[in-house]
Protein backbone atom coordinates (compact mmCIF):
# COMPACT_ATOMS: atom_id res chain seq x y z
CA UNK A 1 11.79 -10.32 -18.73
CA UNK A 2 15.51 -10.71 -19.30
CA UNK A 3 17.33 -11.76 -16.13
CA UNK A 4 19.90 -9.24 -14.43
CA UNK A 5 23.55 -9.82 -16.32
CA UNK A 6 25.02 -9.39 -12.89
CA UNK A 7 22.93 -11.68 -10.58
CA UNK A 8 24.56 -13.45 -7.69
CA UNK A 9 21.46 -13.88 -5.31
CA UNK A 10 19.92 -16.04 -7.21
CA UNK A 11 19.41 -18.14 -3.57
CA UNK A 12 18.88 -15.73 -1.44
CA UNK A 13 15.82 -15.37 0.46
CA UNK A 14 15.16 -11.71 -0.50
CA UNK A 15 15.90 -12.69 -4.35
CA UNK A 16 12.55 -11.92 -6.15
CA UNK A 17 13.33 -12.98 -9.69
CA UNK A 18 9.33 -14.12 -9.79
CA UNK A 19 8.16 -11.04 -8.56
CA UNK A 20 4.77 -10.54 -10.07
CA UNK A 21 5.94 -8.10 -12.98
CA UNK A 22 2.07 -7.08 -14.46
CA UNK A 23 -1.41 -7.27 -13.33
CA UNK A 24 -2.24 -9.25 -15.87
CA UNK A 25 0.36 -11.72 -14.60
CA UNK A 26 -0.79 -11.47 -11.05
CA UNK A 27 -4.46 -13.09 -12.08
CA UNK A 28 -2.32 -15.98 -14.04
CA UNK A 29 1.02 -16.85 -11.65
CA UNK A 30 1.49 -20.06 -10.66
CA UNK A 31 -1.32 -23.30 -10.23
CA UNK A 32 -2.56 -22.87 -6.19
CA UNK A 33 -3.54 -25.78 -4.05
CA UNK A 34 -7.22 -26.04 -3.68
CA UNK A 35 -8.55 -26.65 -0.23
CA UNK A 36 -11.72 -24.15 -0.89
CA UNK A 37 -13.92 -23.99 -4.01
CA UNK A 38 -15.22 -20.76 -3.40
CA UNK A 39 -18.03 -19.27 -6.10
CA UNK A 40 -17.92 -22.23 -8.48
CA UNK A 41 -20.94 -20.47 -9.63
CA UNK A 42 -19.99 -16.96 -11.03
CA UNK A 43 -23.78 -15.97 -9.97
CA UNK A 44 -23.50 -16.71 -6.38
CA UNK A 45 -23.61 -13.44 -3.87
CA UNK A 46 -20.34 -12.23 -3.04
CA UNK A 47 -20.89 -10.83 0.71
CA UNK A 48 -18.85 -8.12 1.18
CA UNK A 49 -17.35 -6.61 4.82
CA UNK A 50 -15.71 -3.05 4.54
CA UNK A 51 -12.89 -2.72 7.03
CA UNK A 52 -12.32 1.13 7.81
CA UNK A 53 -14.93 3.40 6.47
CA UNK A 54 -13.37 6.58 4.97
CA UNK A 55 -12.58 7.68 2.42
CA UNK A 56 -10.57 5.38 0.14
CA UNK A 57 -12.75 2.23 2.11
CA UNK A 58 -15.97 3.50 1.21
CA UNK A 59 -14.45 4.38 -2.58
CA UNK A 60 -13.15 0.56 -2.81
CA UNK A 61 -16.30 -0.48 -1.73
CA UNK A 62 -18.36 1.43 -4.15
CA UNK A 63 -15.87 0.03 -6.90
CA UNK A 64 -16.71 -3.56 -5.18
CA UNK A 65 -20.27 -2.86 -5.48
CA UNK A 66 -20.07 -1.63 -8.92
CA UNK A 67 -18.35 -5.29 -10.33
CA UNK A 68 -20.09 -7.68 -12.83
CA UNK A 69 -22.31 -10.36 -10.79
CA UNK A 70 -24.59 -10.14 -7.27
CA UNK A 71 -22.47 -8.70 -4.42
CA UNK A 72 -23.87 -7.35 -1.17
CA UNK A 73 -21.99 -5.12 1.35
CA UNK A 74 -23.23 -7.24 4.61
CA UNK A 75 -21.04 -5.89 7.67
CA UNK A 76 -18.99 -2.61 8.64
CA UNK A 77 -16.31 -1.87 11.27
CA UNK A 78 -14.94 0.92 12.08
CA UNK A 79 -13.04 2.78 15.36
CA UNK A 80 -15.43 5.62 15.25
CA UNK A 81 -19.37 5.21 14.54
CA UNK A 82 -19.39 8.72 12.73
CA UNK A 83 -17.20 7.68 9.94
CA UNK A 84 -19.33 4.66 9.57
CA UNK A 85 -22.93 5.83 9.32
CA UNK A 86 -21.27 8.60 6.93
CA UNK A 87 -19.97 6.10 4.66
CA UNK A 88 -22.70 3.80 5.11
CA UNK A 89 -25.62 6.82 3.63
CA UNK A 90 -23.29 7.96 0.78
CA UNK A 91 -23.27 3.86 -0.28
CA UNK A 92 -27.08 3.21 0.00
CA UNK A 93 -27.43 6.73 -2.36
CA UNK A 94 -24.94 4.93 -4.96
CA UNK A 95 -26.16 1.02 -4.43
CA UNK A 96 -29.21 0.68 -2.95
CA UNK A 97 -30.27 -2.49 -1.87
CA UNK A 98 -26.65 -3.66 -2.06
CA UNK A 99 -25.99 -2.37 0.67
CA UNK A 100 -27.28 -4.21 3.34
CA UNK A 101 -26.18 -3.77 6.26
CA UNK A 102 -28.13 -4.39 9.69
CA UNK A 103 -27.23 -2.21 12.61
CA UNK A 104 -26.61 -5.52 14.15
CA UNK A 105 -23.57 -6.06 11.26
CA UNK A 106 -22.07 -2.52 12.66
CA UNK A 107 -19.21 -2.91 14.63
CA UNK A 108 -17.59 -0.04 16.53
CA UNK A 109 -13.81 -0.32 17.91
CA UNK A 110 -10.72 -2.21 17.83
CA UNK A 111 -11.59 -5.29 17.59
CA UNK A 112 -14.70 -4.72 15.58
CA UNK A 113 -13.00 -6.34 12.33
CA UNK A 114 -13.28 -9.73 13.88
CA UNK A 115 -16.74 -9.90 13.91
CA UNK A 116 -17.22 -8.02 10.44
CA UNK A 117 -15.06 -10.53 8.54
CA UNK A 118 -16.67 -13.68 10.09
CA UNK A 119 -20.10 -12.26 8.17
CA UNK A 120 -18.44 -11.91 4.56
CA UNK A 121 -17.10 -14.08 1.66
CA UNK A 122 -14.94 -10.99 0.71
CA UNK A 123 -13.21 -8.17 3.01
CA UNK A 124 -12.06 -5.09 2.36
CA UNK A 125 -9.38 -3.87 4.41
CA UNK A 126 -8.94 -0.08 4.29
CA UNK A 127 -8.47 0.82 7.74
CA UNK A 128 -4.91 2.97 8.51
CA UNK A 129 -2.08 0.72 7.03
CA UNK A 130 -0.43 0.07 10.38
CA UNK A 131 -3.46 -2.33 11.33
CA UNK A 132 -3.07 -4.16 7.60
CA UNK A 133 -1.21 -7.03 8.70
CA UNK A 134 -3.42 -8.04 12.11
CA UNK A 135 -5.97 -7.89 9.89
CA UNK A 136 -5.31 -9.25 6.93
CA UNK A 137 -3.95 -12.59 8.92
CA UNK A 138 -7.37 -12.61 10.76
CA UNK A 139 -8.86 -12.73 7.04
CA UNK A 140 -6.85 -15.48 6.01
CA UNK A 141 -7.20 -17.75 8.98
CA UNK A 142 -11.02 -17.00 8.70
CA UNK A 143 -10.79 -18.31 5.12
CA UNK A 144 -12.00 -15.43 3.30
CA UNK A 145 -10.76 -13.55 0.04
CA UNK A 146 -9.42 -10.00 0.52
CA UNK A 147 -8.64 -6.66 -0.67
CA UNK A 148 -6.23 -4.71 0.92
CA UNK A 149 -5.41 -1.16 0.56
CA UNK A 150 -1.44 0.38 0.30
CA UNK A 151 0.31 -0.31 2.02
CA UNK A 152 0.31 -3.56 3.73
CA UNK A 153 2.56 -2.92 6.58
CA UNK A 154 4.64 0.38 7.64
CA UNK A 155 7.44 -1.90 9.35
CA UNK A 156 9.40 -5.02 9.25
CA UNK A 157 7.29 -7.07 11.57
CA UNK A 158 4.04 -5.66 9.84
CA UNK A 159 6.02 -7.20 6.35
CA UNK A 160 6.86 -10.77 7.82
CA UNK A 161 3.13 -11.19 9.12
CA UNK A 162 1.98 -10.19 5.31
CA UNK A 163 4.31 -12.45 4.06
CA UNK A 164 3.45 -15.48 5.91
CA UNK A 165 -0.42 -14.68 5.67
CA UNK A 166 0.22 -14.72 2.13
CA UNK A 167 1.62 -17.98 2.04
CA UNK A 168 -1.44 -19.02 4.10
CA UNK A 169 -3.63 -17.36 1.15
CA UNK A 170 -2.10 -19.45 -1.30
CA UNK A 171 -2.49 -23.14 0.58
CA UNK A 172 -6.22 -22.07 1.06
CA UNK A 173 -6.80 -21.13 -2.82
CA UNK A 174 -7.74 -17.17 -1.06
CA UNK A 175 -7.87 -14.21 -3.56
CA UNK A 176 -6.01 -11.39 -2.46
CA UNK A 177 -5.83 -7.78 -4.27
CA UNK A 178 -3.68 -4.83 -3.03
CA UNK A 179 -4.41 -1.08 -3.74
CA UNK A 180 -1.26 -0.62 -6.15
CA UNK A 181 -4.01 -0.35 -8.97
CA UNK A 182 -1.61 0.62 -11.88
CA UNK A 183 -0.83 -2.65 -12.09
CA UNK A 184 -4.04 -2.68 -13.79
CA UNK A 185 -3.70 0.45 -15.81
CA UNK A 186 -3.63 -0.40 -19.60
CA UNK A 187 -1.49 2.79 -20.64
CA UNK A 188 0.56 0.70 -17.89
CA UNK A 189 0.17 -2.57 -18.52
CA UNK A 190 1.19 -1.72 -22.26
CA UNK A 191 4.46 0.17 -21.57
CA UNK A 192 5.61 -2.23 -18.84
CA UNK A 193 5.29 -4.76 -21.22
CA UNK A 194 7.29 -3.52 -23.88
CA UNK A 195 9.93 -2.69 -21.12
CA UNK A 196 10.09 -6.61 -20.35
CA UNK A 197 10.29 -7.40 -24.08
CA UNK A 198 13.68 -5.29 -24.07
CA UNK A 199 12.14 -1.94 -26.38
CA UNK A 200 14.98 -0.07 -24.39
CA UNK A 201 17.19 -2.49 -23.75
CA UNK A 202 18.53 -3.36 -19.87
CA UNK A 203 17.17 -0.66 -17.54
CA UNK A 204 20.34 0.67 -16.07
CA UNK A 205 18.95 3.61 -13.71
CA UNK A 206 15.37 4.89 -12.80
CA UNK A 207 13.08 7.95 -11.38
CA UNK A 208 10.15 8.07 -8.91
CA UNK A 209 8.39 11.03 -7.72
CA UNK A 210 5.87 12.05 -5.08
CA UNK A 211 6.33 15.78 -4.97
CA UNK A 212 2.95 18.12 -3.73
CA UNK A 213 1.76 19.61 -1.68
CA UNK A 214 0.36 17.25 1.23
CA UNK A 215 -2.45 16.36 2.67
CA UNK A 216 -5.35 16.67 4.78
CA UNK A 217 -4.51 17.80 8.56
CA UNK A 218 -7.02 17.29 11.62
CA UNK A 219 -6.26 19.57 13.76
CA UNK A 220 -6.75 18.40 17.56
CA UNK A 221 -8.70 21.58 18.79
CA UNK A 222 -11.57 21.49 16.10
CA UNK A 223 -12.21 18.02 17.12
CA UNK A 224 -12.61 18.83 20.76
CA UNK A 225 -14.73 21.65 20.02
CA UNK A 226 -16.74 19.64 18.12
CA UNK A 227 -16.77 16.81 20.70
CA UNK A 228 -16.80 19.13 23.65
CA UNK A 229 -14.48 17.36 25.28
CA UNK A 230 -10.65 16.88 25.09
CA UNK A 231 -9.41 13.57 23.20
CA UNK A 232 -7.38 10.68 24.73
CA UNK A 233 -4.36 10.93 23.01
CA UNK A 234 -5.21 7.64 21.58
CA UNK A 235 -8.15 8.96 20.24
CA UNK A 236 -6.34 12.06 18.33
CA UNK A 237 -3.75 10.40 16.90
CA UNK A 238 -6.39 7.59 15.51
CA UNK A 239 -8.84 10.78 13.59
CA UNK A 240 -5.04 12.38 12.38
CA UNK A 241 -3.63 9.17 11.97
CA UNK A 242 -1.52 10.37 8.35
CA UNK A 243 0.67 12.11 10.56
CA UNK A 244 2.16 9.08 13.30
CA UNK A 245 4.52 6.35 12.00
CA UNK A 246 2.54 3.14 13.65
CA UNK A 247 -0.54 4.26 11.53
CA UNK A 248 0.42 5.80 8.34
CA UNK A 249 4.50 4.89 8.15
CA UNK A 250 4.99 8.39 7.02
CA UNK A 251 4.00 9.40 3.48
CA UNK A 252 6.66 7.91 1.96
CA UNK A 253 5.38 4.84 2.65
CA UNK A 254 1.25 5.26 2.36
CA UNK A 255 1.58 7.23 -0.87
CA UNK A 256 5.37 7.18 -2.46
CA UNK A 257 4.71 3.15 -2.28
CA UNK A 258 2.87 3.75 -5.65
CA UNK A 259 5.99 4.85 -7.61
CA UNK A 260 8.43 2.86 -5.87
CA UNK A 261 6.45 -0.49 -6.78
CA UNK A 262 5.85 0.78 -10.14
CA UNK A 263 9.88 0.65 -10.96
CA UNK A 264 10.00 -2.88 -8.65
CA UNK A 265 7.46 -4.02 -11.32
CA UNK A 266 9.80 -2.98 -14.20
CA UNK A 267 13.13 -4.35 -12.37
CA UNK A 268 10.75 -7.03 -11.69
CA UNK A 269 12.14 -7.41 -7.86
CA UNK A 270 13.22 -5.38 -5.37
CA UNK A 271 15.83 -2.61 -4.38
CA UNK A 272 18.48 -4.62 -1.68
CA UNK A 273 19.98 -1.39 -0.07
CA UNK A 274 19.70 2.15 0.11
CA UNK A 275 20.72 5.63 1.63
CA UNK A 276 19.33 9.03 1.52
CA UNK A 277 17.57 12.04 3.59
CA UNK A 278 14.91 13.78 5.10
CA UNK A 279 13.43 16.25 7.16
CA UNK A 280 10.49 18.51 8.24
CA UNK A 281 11.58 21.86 6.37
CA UNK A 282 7.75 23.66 6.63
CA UNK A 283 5.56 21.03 7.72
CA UNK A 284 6.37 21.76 11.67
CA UNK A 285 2.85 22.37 12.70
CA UNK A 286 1.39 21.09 15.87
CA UNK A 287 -0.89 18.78 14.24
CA UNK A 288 1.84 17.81 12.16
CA UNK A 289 2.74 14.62 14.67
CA UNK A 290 6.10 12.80 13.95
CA UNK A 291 6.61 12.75 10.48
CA UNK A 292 8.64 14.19 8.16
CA UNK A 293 7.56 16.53 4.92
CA UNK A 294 10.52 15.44 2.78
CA UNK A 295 12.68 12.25 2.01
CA UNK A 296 15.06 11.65 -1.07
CA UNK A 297 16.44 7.99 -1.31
CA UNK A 298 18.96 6.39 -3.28
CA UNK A 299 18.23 2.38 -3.93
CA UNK A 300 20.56 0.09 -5.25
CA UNK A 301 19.16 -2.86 -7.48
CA UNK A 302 21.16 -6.15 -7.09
CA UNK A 303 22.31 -6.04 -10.62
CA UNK A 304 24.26 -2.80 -9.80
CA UNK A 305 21.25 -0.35 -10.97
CA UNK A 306 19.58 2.46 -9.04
CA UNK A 307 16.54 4.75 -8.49
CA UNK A 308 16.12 7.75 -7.37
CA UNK A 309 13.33 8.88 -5.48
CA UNK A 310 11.78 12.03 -4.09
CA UNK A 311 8.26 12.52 -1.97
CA UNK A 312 7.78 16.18 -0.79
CA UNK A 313 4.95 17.47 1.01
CA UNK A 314 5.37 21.35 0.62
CA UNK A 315 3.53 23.57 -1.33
CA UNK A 316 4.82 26.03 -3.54
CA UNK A 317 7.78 24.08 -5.23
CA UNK A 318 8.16 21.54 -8.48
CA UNK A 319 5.58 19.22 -8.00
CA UNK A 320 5.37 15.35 -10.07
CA UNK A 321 3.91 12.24 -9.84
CA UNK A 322 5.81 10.17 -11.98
CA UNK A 323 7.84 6.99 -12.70
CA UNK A 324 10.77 7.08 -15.45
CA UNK A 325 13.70 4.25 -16.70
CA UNK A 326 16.58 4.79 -18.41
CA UNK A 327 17.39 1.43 -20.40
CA UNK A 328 20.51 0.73 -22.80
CA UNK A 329 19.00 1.64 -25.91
CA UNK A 330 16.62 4.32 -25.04
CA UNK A 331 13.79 5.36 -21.76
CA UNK A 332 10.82 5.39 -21.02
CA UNK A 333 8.41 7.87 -19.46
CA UNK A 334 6.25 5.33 -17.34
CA UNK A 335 3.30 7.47 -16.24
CA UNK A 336 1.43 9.56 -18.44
CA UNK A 337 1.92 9.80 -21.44
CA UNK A 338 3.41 6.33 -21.50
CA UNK A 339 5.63 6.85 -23.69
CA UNK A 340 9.32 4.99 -25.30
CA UNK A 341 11.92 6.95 -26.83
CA UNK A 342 15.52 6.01 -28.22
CA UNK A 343 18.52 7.27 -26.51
CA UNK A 344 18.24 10.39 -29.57
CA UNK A 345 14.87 11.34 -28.09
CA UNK A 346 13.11 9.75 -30.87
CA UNK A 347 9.63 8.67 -30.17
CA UNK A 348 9.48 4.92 -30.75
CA UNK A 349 6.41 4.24 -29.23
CA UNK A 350 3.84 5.73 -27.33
CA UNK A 351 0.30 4.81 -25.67
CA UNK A 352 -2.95 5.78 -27.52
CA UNK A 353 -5.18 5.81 -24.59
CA UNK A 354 -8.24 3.47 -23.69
CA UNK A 355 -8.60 1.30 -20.42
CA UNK A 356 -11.23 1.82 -17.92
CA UNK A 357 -10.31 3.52 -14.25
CA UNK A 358 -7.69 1.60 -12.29
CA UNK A 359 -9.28 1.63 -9.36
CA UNK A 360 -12.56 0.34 -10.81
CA UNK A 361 -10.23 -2.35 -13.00
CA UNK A 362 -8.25 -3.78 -9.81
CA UNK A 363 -11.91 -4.73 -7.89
CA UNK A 364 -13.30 -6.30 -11.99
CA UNK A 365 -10.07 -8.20 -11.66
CA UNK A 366 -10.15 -9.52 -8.30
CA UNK A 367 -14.46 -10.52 -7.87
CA UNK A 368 -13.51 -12.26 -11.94
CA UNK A 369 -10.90 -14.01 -10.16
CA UNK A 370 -13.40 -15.21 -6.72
CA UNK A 371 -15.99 -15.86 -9.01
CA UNK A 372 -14.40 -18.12 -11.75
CA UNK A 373 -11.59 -19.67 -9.19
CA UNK A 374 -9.04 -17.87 -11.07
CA UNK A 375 -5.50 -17.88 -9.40
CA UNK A 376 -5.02 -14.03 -8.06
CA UNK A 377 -2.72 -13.44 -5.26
CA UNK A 378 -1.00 -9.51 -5.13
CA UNK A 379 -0.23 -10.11 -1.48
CA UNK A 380 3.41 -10.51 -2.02
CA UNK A 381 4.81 -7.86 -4.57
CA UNK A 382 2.50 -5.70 -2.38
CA UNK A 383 4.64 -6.83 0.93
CA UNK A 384 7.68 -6.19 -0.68
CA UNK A 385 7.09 -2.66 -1.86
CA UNK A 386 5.73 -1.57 1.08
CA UNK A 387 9.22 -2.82 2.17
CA UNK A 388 10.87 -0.68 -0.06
CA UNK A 389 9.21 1.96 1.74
CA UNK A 390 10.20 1.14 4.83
CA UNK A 391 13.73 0.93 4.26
CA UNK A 392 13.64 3.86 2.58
CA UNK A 393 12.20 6.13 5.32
CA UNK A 394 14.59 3.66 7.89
CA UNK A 395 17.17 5.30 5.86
CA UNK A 396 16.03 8.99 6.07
CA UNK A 397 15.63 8.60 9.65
CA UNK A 398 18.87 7.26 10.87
CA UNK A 399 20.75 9.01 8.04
CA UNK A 400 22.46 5.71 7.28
CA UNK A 401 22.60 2.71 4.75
CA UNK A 402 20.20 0.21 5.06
CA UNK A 403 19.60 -2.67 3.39
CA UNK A 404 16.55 -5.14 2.56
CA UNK A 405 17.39 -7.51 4.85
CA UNK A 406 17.96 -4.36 7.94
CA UNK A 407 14.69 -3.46 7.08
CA UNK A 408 12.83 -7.08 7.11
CA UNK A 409 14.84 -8.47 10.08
CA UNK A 410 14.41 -5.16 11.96
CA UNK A 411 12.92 -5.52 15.54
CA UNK A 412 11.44 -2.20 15.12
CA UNK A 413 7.71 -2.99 16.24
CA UNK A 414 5.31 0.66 15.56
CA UNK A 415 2.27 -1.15 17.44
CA UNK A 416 1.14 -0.27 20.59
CA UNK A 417 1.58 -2.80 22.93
CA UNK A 418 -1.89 -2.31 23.98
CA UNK A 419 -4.90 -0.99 21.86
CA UNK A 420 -7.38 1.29 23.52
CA UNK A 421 -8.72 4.36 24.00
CA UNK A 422 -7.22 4.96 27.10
CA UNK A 423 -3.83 3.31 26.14
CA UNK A 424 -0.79 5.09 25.26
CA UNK A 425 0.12 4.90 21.66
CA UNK A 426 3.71 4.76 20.99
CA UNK A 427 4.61 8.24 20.83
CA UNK A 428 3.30 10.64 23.09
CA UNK A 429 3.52 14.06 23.44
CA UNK A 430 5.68 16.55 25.37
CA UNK A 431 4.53 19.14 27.89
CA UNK A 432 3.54 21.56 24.94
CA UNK A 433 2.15 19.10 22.68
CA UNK A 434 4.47 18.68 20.21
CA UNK A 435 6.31 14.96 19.22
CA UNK A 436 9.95 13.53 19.13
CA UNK A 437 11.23 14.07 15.54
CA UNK A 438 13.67 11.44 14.22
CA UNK A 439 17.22 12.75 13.94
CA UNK A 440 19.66 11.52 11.38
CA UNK A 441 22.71 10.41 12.89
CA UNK A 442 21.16 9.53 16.35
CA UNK A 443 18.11 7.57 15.75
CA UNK A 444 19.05 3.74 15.37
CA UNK A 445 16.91 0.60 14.10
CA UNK A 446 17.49 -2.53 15.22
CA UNK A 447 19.39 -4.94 13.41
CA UNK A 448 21.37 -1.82 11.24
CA UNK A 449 24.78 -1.69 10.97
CA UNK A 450 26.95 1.32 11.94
């Protein structure tokens, strides 16, 4: 890819002029050291511990269980022993003997991923996001080869752990795959490609969406019916954990992270400021929690470019899910129907379909990769998108600018200093159950400037 005309960070520390710009690229960057020659045999068993059981755990490890080669689901962990045994039946009825898993390889609570990973070659970690980095460092010290869902943090801290677990990964020849799967989309693959190889000349200015209608809620009161009991408020906020920053980072962060990266993968690094807003317009319910149902951010590019992005949880209005560039000499729609016009809205090129399902394509990749010792680390575009999501909802919060640097420097910590059922997460309710909304103007972060 052409470098930036206007580059003058070419030593800074944020400067990602080898971000990983295609999937393709990811399974080929760079030689690794190798300390571990794992699966020098591409028949060997990959054992396999899922991390999380819902939904999008127990989907990445039916895609893991559906890769070339022998691979065994060994261990589970999970907070809750429901969502478990759930995901556990609808596996066996897909995999059969795959999936074996003895109830003494069940592990229930929050430490329960310890024990999973020490049983695996291969761990998937699909638990809510703000537990990615804990665990994903507890993967690499153990010496095993991940797959992580998006995204892998929902705050600074949460980044810089990534970051240097990645670095870890990479001394200890570890495989790592994050959730972002269109970097292993051919329709893609192909028009990112032809981006890099300058079919529109210098992207000047770009587009992201993440407009629709929302997501599941779980409402507190079904859940004690059910239980017939109330919840610690630990416990709640856990089973409706989209809704709270320390677990889901708000949704512009666990599901706008998609778009954003796919426009860091074109610009090939990452946004170094932005400013925008937000708020909770109709999404005000009391099982709603902290977050908000809209954000619209403006990032600024180091070379002087921007994008513009919108995520909007409300139903009724324009909805898209959609990436688009702007280039010198013509743009491109990124996302379906992958297509590259001139700046006269001529058609100069456009996809002609194949490719087999992303999410299916991303776990091929990765168990090729462990089983042939192929060099495959997606830990670090994957930190610093999820960054770009942070930032961006830093931004919409405070109602100020904030750059990459605010954002990865930031002493904002989302954990909860303790993890328990009986501990106190790190927002709790008021006297009528509802939670502290951020407030442009008057809520702060850290290291940000005035």
């Amino acid at each position: 890819m052409k470098k930036n005309k206007r580059d003058s960070r070419e030593n800074s520390p944020l400067d990602r002029r080898d971000f990983i710009k295609t999937g393709a690229a990811a399974a080929a960057v760079g030689s690794l050291a190798i300390d571990r020659a794992a699966f020098a045999q591409s028949s060997e068993t990959v054992k396999v511990a899922l991390i999380g059981c819902g939904g999008r755990g127990s989907g990445a490890a039916n895609q893991a269980l559906s890769t070339n080669g022998d691979v065994k689901l060994v261990a589970m962990a999970d907070a809750f022993k429901d969502r478990m045994d759930s995901s556990q039946k609808g596996l066996q009825r897909a995999h059969g003997l795959k999936v074996d898993v003895k109830d003494e390889n069940k592990f229930i609570g929050f430490d329960a991923y310890k024990k999973a990973i020490e049983l695996a070659d291969m761990v998937i970690l699909a638990t809510p996001p703000g537990f990615r980095p804990v665990h994903f460092a507890e993967a690499i010290k153990q010496g095993k080869h991940v797959f992580m869902e998006k995204p892998v943090a929902v705050d600074g801290k949460g980044v810089r752990q990534v970051l240097a677990a990645a670095k870890e990964a990479k001394k200890k020849n570890l495989k790592v795959g994050v959730g972002l799967q269109r970097h292993h989309q051919l329709g893609y693959q192909e028009i990112v490609k032809r981006i890099h190889d300058g079919a529109i000349g210098d992207i000047v200015s770009a587009r992201s969406y993440w407009n629709g209608g929302g997501v599941w809620v779980r409402e507190r009161e079904k859940f004690e019916k059910s239980a017939g009991r109330k919840l610690t408020e630990m416990e709640y906020q856990m089973r409706n954990w989209y809704y709270f920053v320390w677990l889901c980072g708000d949704h512009i962060t666990e599901q706008h992270i998609h778009n954003l990266d796919v426009i860091n993968w074109i610009k090939g690094t990452h946004p170094t400021s932005c400013q925008g807003l937000g708020g909770r317009e109709v999404r005000k319910g009391i099982d709603h929690g902290e977050i908000y149902d809209h954000h619209a951010v403006e990032y600024k590019y180091d070379d002087g470019s921007y994008m513009f992005s919108q995520c909007r949880h409300i139903r009724g209005c324009w909805n898209s899910v959609s990436e688009h560039v702007q280039g010198t000499k013509g743009r491109g729609t990124v996302s379906g129907p992958h297509m590259l016009t001139d700046n006269n809205g001529e058609t100069i090129w456009r996809f002609g379909g194949g490719g087999k399902n992303p999410y299916q394509q991303e776990h091929d990749d990765l168990f090729d990769a462990i089983r042939n010792n192929k060099p495959f680390n997606e830990a670090e575009y994957g930190a610093y998108s999820s960054l770009t999501s942070v930032m961006g909802r830093m931004a919409t919060y405070s109602g100020r600018m904030i750059t990459a640097e605010d954002a990865l420097n930031s002493d904002e910590n989302t954990m909860p200093e303790i993890l328990g059922w009986e501990a106190a997460p790190p927002t709790l309710p008021d006297e009528n159950g509802r939670y502290s909304i951020a407030i442009p103007g008057k809520t702060r972060f850290g290291v940000e400037k005035v």
